[in-house]
PDB file of N, CA and C in Angstrom:
ATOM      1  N   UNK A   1      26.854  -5.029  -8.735  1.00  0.00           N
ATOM      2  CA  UNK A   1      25.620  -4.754  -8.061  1.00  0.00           C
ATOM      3  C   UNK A   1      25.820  -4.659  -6.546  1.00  0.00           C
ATOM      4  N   UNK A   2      26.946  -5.333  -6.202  1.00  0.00           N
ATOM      5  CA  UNK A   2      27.059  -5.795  -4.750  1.00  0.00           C
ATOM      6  C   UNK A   2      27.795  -4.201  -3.963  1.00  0.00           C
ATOM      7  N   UNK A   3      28.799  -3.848  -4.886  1.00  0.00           N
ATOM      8  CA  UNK A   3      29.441  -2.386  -4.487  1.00  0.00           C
ATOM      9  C   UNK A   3      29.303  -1.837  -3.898  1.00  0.00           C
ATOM     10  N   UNK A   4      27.920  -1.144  -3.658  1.00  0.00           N
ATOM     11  CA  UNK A   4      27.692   0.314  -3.243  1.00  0.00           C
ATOM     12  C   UNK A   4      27.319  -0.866  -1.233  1.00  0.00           C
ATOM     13  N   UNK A   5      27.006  -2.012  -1.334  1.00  0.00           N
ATOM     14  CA  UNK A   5      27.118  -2.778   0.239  1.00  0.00           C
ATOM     15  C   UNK A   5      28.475  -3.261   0.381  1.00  0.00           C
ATOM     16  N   UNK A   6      29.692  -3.206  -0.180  1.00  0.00           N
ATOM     17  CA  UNK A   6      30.777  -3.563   0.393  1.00  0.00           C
ATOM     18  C   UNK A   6      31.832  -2.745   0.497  1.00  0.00           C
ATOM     19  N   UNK A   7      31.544  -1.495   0.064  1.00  0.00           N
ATOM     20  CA  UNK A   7      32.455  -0.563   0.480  1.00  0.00           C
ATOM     21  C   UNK A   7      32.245   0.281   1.618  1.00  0.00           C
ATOM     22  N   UNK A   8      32.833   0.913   1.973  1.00  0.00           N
ATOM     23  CA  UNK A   8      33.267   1.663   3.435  1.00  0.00           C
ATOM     24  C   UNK A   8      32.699   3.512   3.037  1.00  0.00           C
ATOM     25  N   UNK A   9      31.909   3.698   3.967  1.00  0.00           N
ATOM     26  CA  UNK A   9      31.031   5.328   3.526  1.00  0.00           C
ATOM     27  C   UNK A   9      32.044   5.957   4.566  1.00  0.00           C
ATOM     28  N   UNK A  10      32.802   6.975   4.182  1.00  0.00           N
ATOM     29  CA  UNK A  10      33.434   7.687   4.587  1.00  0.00           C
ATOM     30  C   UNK A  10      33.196   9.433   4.306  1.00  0.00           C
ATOM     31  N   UNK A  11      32.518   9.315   5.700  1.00  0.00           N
ATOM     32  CA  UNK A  11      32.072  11.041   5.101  1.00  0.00           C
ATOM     33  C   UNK A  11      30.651  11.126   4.212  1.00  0.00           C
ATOM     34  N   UNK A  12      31.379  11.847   2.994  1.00  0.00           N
ATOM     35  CA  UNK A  12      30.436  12.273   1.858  1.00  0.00           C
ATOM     36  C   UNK A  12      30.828  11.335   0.751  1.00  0.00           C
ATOM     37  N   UNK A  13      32.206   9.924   0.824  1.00  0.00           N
ATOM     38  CA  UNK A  13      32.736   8.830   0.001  1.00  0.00           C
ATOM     39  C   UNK A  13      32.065   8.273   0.207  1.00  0.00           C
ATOM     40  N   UNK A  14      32.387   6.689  -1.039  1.00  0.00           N
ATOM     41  CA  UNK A  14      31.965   5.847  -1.176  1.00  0.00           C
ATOM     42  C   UNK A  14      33.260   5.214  -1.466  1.00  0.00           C
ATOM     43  N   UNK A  15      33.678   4.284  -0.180  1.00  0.00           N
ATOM     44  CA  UNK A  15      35.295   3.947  -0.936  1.00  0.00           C
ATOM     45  C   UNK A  15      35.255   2.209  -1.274  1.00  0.00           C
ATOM     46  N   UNK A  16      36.242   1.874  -1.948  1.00  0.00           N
ATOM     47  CA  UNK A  16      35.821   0.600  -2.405  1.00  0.00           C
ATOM     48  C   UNK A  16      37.048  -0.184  -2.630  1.00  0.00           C
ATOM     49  N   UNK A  17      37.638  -0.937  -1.860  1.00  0.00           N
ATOM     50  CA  UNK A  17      38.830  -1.556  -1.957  1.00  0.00           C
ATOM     51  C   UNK A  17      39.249  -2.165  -3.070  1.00  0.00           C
ATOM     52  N   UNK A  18      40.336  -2.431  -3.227  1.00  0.00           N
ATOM     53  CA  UNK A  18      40.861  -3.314  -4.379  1.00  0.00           C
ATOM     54  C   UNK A  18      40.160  -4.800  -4.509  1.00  0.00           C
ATOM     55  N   UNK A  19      40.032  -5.333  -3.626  1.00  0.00           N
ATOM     56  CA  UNK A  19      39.761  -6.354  -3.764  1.00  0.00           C
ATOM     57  C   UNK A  19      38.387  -6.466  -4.303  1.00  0.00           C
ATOM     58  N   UNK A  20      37.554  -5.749  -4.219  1.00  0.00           N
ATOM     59  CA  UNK A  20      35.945  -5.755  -4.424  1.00  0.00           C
ATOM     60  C   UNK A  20      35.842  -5.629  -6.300  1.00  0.00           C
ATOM     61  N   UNK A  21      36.903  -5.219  -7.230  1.00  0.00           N
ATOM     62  CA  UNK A  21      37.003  -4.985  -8.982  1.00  0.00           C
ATOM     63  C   UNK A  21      37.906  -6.138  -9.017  1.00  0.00           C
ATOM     64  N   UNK A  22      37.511  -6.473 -10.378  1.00  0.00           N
ATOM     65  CA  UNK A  22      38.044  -7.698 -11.175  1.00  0.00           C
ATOM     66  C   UNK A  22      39.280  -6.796 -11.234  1.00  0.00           C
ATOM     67  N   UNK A  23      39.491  -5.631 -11.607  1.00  0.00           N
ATOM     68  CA  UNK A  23      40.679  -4.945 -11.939  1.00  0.00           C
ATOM     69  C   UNK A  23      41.703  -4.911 -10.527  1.00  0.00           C
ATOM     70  N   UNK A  24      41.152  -5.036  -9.436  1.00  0.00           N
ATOM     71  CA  UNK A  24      41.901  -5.063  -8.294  1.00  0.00           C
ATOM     72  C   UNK A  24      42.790  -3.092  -7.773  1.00  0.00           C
ATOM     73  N   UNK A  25      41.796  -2.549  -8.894  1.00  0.00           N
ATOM     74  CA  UNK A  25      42.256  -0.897  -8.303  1.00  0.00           C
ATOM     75  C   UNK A  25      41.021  -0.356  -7.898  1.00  0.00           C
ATOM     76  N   UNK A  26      41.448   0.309  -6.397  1.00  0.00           N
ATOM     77  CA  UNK A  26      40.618   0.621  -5.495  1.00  0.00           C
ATOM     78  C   UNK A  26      39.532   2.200  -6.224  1.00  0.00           C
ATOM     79  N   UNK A  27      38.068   2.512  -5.639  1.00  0.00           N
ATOM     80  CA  UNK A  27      37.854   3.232  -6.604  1.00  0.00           C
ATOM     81  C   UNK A  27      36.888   3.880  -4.865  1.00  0.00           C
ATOM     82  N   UNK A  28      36.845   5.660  -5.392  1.00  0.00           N
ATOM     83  CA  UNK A  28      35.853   6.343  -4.699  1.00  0.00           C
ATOM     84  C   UNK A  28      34.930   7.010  -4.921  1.00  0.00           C
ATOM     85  N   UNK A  29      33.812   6.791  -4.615  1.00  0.00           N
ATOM     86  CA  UNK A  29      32.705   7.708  -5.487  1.00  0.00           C
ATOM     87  C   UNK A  29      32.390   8.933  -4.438  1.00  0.00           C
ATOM     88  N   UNK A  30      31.943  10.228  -5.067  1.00  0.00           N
ATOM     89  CA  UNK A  30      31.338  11.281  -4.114  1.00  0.00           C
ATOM     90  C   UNK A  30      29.600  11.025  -3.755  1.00  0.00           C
ATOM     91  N   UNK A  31      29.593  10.875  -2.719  1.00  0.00           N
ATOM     92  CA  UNK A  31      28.027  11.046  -2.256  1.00  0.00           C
ATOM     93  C   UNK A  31      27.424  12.181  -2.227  1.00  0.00           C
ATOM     94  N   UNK A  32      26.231  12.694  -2.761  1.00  0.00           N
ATOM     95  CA  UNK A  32      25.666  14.047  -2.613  1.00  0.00           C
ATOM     96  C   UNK A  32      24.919  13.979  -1.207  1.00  0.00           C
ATOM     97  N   UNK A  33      24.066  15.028  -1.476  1.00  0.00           N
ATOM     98  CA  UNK A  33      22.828  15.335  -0.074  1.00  0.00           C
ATOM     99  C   UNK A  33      21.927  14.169  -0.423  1.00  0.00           C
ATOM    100  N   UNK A  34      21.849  13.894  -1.826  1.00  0.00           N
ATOM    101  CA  UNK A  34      20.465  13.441  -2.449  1.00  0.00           C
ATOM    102  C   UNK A  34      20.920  11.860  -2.524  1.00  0.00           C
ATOM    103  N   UNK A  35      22.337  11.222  -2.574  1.00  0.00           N
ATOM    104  CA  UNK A  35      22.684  10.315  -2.753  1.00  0.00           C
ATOM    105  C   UNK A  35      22.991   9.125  -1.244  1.00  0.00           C
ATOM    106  N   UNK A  36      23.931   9.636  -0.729  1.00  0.00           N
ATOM    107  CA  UNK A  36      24.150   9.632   0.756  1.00  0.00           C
ATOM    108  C   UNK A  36      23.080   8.884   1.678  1.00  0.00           C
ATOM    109  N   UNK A  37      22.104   9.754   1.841  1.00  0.00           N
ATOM    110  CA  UNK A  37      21.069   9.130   2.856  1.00  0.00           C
ATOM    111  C   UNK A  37      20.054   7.889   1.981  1.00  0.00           C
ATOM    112  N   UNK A  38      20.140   7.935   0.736  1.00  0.00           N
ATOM    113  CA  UNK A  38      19.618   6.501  -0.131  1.00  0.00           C
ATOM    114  C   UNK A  38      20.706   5.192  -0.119  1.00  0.00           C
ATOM    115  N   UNK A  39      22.005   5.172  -0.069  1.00  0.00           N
ATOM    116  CA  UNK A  39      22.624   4.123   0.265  1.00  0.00           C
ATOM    117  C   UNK A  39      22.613   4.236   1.724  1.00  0.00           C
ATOM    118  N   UNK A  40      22.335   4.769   2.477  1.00  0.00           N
ATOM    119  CA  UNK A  40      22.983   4.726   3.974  1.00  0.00           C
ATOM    120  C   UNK A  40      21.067   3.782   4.741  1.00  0.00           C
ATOM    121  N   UNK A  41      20.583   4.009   3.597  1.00  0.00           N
ATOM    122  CA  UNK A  41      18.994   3.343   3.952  1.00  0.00           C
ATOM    123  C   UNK A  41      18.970   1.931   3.476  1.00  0.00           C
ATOM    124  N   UNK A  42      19.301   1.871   1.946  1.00  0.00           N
ATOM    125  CA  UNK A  42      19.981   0.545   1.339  1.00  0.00           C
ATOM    126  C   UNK A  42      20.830  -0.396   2.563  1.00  0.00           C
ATOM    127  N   UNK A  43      21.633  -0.103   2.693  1.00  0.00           N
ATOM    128  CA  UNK A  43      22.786  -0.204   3.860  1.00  0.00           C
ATOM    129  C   UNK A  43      21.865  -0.993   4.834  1.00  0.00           C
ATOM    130  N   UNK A  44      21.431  -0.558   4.993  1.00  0.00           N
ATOM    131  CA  UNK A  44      20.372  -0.579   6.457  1.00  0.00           C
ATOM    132  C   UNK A  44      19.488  -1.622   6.866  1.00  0.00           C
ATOM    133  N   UNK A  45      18.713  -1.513   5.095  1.00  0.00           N
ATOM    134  CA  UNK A  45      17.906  -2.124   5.382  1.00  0.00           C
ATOM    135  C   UNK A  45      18.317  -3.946   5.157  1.00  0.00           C
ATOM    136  N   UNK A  46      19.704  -3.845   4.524  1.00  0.00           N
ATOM    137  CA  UNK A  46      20.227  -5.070   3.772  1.00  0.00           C
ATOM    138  C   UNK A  46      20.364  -5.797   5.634  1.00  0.00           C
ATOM    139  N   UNK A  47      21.236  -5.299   6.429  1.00  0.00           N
ATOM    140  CA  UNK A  47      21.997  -5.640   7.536  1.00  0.00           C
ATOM    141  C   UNK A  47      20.359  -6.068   8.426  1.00  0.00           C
ATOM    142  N   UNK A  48      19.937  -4.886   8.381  1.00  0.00           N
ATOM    143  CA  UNK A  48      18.913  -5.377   9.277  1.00  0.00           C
ATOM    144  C   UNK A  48      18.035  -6.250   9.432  1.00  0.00           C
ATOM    145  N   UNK A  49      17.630  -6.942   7.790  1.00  0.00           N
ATOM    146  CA  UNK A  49      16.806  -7.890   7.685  1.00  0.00           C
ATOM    147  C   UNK A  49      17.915  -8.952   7.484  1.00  0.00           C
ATOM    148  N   UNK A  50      19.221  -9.222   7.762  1.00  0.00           N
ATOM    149  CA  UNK A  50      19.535 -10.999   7.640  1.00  0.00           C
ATOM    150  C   UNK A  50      19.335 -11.614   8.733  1.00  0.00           C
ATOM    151  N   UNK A  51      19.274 -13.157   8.655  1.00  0.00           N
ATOM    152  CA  UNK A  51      18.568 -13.701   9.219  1.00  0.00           C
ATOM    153  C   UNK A  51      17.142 -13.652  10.057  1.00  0.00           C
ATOM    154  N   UNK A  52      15.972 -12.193   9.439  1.00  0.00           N
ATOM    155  CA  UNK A  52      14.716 -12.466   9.520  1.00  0.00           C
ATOM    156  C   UNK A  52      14.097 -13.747   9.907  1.00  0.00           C
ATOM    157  N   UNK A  53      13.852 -13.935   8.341  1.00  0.00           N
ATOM    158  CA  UNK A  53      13.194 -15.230   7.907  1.00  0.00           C
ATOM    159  C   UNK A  53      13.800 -16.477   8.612  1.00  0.00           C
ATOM    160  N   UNK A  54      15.627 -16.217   8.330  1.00  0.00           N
ATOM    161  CA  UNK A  54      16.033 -17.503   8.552  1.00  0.00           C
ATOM    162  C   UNK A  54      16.096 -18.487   7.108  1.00  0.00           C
ATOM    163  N   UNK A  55      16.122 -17.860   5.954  1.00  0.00           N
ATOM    164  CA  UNK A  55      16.814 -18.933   5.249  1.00  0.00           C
ATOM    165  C   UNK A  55      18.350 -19.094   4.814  1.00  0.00           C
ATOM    166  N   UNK A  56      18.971 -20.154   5.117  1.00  0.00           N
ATOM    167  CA  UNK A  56      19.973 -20.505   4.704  1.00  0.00           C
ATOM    168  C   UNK A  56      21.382 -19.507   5.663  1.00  0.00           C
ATOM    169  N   UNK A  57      22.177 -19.311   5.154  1.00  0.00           N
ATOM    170  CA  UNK A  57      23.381 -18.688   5.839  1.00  0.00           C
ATOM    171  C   UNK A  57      23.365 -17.148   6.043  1.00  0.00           C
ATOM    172  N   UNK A  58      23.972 -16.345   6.662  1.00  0.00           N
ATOM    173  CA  UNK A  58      23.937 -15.038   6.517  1.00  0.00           C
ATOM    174  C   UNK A  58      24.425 -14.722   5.434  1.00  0.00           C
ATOM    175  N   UNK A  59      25.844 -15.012   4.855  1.00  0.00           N
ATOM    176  CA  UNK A  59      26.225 -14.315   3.453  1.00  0.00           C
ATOM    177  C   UNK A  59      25.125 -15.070   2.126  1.00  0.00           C
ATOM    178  N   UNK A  60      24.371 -15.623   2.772  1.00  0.00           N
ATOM    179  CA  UNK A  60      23.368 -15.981   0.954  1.00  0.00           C
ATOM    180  C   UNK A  60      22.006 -15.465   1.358  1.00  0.00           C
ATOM    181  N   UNK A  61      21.758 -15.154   2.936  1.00  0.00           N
ATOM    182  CA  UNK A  61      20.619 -14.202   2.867  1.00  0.00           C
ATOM    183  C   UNK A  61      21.595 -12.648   2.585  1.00  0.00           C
ATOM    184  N   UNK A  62      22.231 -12.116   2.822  1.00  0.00           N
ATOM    185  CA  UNK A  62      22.654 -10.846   2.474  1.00  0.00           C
ATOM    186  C   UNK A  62      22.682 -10.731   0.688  1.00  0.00           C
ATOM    187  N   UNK A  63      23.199 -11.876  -0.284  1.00  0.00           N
ATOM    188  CA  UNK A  63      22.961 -11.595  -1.594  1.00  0.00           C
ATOM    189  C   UNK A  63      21.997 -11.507  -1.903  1.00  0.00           C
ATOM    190  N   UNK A  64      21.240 -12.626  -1.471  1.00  0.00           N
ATOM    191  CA  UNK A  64      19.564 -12.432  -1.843  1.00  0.00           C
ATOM    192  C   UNK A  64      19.176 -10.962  -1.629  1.00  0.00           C
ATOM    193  N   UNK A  65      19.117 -10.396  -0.585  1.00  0.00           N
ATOM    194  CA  UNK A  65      18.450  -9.521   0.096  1.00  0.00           C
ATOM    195  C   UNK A  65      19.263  -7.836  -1.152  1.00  0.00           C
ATOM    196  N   UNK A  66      20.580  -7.800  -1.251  1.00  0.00           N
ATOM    197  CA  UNK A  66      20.734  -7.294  -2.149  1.00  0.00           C
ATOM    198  C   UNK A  66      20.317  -7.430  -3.917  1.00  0.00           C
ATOM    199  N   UNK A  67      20.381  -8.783  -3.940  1.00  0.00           N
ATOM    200  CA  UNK A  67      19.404  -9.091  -5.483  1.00  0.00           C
ATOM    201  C   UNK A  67      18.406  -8.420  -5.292  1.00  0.00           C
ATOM    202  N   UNK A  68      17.321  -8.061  -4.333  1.00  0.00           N
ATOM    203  CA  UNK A  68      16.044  -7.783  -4.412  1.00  0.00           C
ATOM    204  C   UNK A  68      15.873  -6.587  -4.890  1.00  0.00           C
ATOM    205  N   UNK A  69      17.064  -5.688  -4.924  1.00  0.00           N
ATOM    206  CA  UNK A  69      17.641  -3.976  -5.235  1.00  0.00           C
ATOM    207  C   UNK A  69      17.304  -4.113  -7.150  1.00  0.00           C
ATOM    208  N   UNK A  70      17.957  -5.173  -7.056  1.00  0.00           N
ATOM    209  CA  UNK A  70      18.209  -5.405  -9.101  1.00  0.00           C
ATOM    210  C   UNK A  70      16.528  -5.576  -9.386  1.00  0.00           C
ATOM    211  N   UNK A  71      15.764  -6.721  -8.499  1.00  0.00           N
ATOM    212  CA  UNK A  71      14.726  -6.722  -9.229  1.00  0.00           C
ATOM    213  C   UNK A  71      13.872  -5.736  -8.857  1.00  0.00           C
ATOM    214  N   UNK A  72      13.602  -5.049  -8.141  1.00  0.00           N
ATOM    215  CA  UNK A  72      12.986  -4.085  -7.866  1.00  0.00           C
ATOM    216  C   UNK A  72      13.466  -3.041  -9.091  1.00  0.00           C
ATOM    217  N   UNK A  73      14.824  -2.883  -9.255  1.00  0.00           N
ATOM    218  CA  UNK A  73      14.658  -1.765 -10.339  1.00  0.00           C
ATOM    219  C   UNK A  73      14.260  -2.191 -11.569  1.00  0.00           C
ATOM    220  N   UNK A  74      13.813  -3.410 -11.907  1.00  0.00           N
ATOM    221  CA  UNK A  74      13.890  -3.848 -13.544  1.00  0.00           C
ATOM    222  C   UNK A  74      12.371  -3.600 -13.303  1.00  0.00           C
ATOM    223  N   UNK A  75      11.571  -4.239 -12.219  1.00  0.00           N
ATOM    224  CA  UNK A  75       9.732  -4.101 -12.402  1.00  0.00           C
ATOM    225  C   UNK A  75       9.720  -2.815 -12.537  1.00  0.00           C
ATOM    226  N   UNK A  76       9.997  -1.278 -11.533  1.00  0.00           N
ATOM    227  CA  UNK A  76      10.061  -0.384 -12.157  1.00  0.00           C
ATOM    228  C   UNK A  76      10.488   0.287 -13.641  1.00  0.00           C
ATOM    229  N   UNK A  77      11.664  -0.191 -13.979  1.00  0.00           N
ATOM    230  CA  UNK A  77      11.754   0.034 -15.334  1.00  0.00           C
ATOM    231  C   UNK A  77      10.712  -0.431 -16.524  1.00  0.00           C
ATOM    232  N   UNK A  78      10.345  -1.514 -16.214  1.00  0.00           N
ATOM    233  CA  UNK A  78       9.194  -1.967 -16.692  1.00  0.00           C
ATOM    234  C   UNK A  78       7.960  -1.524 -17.131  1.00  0.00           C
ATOM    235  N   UNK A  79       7.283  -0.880 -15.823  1.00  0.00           N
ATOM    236  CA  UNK A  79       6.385  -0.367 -15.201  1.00  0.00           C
ATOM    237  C   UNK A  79       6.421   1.120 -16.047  1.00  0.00           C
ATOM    238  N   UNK A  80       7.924   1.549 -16.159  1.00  0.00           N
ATOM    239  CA  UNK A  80       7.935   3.098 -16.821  1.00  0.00           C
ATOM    240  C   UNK A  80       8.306   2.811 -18.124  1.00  0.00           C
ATOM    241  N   UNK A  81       7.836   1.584 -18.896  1.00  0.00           N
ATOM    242  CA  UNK A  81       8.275   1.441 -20.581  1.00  0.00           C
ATOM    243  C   UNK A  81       9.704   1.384 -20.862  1.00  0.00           C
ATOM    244  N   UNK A  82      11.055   0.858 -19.845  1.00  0.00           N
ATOM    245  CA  UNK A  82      12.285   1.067 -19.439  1.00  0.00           C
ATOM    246  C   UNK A  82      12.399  -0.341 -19.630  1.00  0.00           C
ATOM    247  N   UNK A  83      11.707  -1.443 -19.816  1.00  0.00           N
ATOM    248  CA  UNK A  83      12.266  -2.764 -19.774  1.00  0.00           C
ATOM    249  C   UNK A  83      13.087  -3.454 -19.660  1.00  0.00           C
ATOM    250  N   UNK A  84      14.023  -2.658 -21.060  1.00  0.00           N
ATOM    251  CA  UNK A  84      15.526  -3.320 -21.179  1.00  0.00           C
ATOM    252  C   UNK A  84      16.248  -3.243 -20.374  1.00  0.00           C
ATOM    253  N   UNK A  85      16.329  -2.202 -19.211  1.00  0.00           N
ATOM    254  CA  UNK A  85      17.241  -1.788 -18.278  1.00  0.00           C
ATOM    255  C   UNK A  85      17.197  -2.197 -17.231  1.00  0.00           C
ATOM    256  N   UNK A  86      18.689  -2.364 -16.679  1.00  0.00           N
ATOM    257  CA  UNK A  86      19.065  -2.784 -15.729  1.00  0.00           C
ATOM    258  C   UNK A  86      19.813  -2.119 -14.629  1.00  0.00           C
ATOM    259  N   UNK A  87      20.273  -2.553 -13.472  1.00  0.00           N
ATOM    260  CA  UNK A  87      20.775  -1.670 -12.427  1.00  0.00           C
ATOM    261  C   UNK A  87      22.273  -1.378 -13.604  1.00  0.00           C
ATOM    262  N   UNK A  88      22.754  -2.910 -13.991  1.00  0.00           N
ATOM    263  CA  UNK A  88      24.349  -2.064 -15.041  1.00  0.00           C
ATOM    264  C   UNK A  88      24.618  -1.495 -15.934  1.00  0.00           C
ATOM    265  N   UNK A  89      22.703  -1.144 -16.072  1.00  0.00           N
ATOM    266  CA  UNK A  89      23.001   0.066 -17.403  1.00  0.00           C
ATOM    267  C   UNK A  89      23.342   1.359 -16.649  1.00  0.00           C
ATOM    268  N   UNK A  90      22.963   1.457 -15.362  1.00  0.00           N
ATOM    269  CA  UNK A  90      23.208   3.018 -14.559  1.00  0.00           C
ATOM    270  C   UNK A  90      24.635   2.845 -14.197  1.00  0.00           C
ATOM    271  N   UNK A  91      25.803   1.894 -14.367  1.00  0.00           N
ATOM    272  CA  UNK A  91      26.829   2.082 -14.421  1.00  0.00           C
ATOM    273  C   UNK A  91      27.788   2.310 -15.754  1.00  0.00           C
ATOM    274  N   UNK A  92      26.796   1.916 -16.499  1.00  0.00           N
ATOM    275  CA  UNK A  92      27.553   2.102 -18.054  1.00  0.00           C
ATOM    276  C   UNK A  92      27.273   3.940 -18.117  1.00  0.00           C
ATOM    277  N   UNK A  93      26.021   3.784 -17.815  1.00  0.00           N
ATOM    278  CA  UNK A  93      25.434   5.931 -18.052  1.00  0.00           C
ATOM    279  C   UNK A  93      26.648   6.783 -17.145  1.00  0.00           C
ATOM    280  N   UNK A  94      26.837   6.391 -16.370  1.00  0.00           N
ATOM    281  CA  UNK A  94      27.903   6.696 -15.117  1.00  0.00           C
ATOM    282  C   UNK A  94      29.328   7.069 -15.594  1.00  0.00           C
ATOM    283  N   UNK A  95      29.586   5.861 -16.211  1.00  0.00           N
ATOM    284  CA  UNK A  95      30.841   5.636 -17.075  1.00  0.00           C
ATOM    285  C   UNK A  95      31.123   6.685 -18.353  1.00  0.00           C
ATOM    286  N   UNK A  96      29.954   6.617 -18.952  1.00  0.00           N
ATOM    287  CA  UNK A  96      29.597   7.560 -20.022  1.00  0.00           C
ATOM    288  C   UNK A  96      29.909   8.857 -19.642  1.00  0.00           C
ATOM    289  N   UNK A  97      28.851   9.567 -19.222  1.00  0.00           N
ATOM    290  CA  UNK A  97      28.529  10.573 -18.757  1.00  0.00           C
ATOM    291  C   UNK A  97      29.828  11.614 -17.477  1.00  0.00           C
ATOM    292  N   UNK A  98      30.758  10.557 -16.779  1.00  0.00           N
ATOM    293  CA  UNK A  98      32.177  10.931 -16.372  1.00  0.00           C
ATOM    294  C   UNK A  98      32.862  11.124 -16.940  1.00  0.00           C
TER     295      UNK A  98
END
């Protein structure tokens, strides 16, 4: 879930070090027109709101603040009769569908 905030946007990439997969092999995704400026807002908005509020440390307001991505997509899924789904089902479809 954490991925698409700890890798490095290079260009029209999405690059992602070894260290960030249990597998420890580095991986790059292509960004579109349509993709690109939605993580680069994600991105944004994660950095810009830590330490707001002020709870707790910067790296456990930055997870929080990325958790809020997961639940936001499950009430929508919800909301569209999608319940079961989760942000790691759009990596399994991903997986699939490549």
């Amino acid at each position: 879930m954490s991925e698409p905030f700890n890798g490095e946007v290079d260009g029209r990439w999405l690059k992602l070090s070894e260290g960030v997969f249990k597998t420890n092999i580095a991986h790059q995704y292509a960004l579109n027109q349509h993709t690109q400026p939605i993580l680069l807002e994600m991105r944004d908005n994660v950095e810009s709101n830590i330490g707001v509020r002020g709870h707790g440390s910067k790296g456990y307001a930055r997870r929080w603040l990325i958790k809020k991505y997961s639940k936001m997509f499950k009430k929508v899924a919800k909301a569209e009769d999608f319940a079961q789904h989760s942000l790691k089902h759009l990596r399994y479809t991903y997986a699939v569908r490549r």
